[in-house]
N, C-alpha and C. Protein backbone atom coordinates (compact mmCIF):
# COMPACT_ATOMS: atom_id res chain seq x y z
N UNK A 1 -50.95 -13.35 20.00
CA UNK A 1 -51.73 -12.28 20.61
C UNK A 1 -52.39 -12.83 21.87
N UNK A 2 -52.50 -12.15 22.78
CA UNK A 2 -52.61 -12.60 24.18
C UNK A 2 -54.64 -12.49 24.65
N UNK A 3 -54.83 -12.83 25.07
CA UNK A 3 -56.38 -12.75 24.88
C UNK A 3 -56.82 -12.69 26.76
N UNK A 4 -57.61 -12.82 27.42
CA UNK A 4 -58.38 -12.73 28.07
C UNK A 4 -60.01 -13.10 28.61
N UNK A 5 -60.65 -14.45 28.61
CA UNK A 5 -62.38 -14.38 28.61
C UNK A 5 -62.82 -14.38 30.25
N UNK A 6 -63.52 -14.31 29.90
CA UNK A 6 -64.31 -13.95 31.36
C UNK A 6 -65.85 -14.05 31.44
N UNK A 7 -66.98 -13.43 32.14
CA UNK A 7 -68.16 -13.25 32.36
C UNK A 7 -68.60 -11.97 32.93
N UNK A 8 -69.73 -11.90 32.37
CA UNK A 8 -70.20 -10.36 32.77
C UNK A 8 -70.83 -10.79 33.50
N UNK A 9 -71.68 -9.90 35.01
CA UNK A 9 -72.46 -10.10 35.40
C UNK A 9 -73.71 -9.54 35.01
N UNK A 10 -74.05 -8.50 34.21
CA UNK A 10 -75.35 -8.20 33.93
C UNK A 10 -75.81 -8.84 32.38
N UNK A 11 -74.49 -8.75 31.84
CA UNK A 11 -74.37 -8.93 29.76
C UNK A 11 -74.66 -8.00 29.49
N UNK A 12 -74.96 -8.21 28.11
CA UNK A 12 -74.76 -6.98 26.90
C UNK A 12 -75.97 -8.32 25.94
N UNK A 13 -76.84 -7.20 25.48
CA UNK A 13 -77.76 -6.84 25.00
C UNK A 13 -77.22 -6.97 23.15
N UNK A 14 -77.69 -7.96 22.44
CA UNK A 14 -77.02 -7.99 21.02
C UNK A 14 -78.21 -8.99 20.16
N UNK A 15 -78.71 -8.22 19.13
CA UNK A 15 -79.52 -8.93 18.67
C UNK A 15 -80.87 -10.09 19.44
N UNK A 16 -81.08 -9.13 20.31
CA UNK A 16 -82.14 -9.44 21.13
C UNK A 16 -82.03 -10.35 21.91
N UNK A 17 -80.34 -11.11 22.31
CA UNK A 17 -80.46 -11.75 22.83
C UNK A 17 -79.18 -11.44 24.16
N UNK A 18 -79.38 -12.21 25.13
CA UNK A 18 -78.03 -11.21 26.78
C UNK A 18 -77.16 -12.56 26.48
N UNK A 19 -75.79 -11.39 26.36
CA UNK A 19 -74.65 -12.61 25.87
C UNK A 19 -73.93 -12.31 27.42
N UNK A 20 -73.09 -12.93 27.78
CA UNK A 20 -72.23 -12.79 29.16
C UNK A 20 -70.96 -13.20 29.13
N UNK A 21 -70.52 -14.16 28.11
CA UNK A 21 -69.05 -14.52 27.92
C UNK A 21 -69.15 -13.61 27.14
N UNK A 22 -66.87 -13.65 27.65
CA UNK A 22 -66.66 -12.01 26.65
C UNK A 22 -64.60 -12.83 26.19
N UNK A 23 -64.46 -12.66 25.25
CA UNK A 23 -62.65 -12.77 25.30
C UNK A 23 -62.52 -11.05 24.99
N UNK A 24 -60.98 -10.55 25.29
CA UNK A 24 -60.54 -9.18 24.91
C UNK A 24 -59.12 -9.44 24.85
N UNK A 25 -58.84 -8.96 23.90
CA UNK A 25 -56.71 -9.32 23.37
C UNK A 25 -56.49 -8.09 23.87
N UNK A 26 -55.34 -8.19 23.78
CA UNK A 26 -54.71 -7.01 24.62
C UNK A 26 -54.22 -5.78 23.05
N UNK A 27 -54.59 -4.61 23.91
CA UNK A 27 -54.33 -3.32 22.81
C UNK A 27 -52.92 -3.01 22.34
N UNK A 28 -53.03 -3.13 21.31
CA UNK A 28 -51.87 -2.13 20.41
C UNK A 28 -51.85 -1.18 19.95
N UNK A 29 -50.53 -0.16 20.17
CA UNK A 29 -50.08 0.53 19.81
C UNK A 29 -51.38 1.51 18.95
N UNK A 30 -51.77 0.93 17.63
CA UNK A 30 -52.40 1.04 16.09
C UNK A 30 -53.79 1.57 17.25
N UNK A 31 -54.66 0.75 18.08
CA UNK A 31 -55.92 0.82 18.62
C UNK A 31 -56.06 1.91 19.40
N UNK A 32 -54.77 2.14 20.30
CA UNK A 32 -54.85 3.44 21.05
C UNK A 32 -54.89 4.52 20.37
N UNK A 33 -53.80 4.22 19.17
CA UNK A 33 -54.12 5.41 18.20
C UNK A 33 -55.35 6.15 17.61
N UNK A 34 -55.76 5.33 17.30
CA UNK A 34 -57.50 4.88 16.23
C UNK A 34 -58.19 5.41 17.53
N UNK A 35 -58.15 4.74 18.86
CA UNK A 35 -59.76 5.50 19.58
C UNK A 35 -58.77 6.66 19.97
N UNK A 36 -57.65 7.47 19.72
CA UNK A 36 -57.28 8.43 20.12
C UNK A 36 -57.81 9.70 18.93
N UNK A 37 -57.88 8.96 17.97
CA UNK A 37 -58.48 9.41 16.83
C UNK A 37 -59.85 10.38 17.50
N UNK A 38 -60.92 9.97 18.27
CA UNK A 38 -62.09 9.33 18.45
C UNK A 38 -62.30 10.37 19.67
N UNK A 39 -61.43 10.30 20.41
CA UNK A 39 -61.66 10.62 21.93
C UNK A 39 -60.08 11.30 22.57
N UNK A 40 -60.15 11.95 23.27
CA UNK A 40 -58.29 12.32 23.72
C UNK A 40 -58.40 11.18 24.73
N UNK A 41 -57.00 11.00 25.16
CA UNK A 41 -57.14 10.19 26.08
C UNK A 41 -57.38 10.72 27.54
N UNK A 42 -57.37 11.94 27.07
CA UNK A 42 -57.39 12.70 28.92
C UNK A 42 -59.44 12.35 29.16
N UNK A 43 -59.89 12.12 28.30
CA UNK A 43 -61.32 11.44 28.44
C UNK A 43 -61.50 9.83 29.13
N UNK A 44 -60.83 9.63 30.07
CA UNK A 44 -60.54 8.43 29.81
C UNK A 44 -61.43 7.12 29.94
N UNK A 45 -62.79 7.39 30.35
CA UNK A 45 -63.61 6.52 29.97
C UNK A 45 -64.45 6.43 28.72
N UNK A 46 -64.31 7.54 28.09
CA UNK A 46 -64.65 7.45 27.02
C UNK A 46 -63.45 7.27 25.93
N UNK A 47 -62.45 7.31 26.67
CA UNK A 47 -60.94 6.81 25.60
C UNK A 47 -61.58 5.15 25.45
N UNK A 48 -61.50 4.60 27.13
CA UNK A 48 -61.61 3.32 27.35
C UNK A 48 -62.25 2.66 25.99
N UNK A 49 -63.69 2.98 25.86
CA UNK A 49 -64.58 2.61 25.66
C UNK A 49 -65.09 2.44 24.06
N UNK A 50 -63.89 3.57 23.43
CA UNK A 50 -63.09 3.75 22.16
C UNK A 50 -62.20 2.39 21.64
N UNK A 51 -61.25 2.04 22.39
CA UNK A 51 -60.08 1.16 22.82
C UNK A 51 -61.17 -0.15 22.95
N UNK A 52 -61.75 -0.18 23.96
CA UNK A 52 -62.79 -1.62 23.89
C UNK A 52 -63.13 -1.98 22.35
N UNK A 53 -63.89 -1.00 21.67
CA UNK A 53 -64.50 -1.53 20.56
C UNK A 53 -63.54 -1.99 19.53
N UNK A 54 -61.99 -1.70 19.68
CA UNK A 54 -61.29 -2.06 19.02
C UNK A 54 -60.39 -3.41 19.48
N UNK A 55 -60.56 -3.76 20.91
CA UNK A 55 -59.94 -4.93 21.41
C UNK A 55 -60.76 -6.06 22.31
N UNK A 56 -62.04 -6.21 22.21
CA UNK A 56 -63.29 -6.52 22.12
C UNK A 56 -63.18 -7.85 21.64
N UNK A 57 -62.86 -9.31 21.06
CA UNK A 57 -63.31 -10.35 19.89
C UNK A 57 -64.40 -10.47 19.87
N UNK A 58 -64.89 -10.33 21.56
CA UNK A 58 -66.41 -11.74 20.96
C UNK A 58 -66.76 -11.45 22.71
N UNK A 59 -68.71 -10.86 22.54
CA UNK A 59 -68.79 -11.44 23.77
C UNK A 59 -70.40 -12.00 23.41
N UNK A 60 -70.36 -13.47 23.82
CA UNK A 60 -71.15 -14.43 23.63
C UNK A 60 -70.75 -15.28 22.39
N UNK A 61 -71.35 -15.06 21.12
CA UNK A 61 -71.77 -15.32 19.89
C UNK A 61 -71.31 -14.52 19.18
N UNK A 62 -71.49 -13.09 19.77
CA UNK A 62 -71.12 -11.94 18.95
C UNK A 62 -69.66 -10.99 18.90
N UNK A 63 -69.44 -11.34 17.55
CA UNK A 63 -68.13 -10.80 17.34
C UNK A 63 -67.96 -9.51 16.85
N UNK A 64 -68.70 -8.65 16.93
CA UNK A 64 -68.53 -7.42 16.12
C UNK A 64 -68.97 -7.00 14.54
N UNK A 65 -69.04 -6.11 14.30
CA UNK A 65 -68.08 -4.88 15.12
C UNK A 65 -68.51 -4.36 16.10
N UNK A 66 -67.95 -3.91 16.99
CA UNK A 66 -69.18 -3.03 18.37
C UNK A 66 -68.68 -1.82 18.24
N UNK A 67 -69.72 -1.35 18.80
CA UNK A 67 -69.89 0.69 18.38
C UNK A 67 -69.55 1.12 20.15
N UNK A 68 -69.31 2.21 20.62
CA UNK A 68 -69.40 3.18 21.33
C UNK A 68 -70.56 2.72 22.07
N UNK A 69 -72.09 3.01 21.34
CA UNK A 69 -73.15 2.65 21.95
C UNK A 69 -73.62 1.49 22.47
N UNK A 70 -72.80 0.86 22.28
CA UNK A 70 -73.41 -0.92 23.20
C UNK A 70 -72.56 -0.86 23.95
N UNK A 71 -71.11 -0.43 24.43
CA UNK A 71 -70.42 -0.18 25.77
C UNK A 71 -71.22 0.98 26.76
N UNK A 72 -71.64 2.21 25.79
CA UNK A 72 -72.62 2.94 27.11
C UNK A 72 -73.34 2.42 27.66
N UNK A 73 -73.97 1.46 26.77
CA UNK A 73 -75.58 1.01 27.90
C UNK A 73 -74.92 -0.22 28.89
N UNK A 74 -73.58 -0.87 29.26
CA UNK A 74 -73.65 -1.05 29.55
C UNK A 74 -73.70 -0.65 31.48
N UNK A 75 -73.78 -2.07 32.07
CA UNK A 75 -73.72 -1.65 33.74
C UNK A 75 -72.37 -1.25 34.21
N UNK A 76 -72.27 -0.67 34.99
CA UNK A 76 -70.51 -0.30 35.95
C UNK A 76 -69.90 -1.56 35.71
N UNK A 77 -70.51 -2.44 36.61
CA UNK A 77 -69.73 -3.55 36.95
C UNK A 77 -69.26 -4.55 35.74
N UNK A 78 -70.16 -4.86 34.50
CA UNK A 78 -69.72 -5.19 33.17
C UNK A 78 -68.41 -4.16 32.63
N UNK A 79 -69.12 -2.99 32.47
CA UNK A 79 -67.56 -2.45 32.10
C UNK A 79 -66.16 -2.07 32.74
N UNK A 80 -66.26 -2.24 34.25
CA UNK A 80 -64.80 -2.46 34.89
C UNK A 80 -64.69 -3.97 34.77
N UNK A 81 -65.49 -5.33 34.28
CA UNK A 81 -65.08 -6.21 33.66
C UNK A 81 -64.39 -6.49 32.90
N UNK A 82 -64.44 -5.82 31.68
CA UNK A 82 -64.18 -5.63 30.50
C UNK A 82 -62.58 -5.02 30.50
N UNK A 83 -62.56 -3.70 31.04
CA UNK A 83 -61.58 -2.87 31.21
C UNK A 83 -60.43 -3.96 32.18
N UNK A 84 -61.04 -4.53 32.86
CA UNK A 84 -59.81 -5.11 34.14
C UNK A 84 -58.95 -6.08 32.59
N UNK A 85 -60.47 -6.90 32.23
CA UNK A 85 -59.56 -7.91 31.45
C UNK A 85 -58.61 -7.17 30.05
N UNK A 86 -59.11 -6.09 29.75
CA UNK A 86 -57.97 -5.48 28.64
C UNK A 86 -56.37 -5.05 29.21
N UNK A 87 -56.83 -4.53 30.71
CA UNK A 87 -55.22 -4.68 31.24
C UNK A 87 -54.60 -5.78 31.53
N UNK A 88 -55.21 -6.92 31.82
CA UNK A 88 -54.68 -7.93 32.12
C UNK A 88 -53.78 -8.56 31.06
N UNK A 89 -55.02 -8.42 30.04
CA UNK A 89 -54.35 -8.53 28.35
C UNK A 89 -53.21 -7.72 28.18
N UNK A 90 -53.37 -6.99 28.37
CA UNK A 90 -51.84 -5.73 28.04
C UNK A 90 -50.90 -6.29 28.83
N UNK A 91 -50.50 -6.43 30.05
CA UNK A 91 -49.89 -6.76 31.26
C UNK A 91 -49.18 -8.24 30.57
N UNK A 92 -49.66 -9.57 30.09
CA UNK A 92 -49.42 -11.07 29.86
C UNK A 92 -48.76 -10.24 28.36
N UNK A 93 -49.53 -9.45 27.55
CA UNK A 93 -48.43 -9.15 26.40
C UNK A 93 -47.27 -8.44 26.62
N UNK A 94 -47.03 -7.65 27.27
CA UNK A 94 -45.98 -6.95 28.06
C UNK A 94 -44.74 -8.21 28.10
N UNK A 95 -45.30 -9.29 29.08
CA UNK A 95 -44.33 -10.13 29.48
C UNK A 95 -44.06 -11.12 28.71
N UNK A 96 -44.78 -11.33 27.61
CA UNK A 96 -44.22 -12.13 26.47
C UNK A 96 -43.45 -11.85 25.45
N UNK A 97 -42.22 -12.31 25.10
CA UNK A 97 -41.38 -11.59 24.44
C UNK A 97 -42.11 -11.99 22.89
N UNK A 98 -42.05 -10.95 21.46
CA UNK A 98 -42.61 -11.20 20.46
C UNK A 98 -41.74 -12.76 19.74
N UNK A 99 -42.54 -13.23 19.10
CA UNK A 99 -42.01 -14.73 18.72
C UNK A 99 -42.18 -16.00 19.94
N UNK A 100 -42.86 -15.41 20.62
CA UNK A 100 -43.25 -16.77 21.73
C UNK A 100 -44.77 -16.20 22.36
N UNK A 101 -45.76 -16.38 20.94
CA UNK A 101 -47.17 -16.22 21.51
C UNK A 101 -47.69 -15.09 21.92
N UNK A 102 -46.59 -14.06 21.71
CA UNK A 102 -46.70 -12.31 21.85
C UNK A 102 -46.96 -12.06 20.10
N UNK A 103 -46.75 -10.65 19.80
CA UNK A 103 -47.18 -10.25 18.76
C UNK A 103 -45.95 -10.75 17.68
């Protein structure tokens, strides 16, 4: 599974403490489904943001689960963070064929 870490510039707010490292694997199939469940996708920042909480690992310390509501509060610029690195994730799984570090 293909992953992604990075840094936020504002963080996210988790148990009282501002985390700023973040990893995000890239979405499957199953996740789009599940926040499609949740949200249509013609919503698409609130599809996004559905999809995050499900392809999300860890940002700081904290691994989840994350809700809906800790992606709203975040800033613009944290969440086109977030979002860049889930395509990026998608994009490196794309090009890995399964059985060589792909799914």
């Amino acid at each position: 599974m293909n992953t992604v870490q990075g840094k936020l510039i504002n963080g996210m707010m988790v148990g009282g403490a501002l985390h700023f490292d973040f990893e995000v694997r890239e979405p499957l199939v199953e996740d789009m489904v599940e926040a499609e469940k949740q949200v249509p996708p013609t919503e698409l920042h609130a599809f996004n943001v559905e999809l995050l909480c499900r392809v999300v690992t860890r940002i700081g310390s904290f691994t989840g689960p994350f809700t809906p509501g800790m992606f709203k509060r975040m800033k613009r610029n944290d969440y086109n963070a977030l979002t860049q690195a889930m395509l990026k994730a998608d994009s490196l799984g794309e090009q890995t064929p399964a059985g060589e570090g792909g799914i």
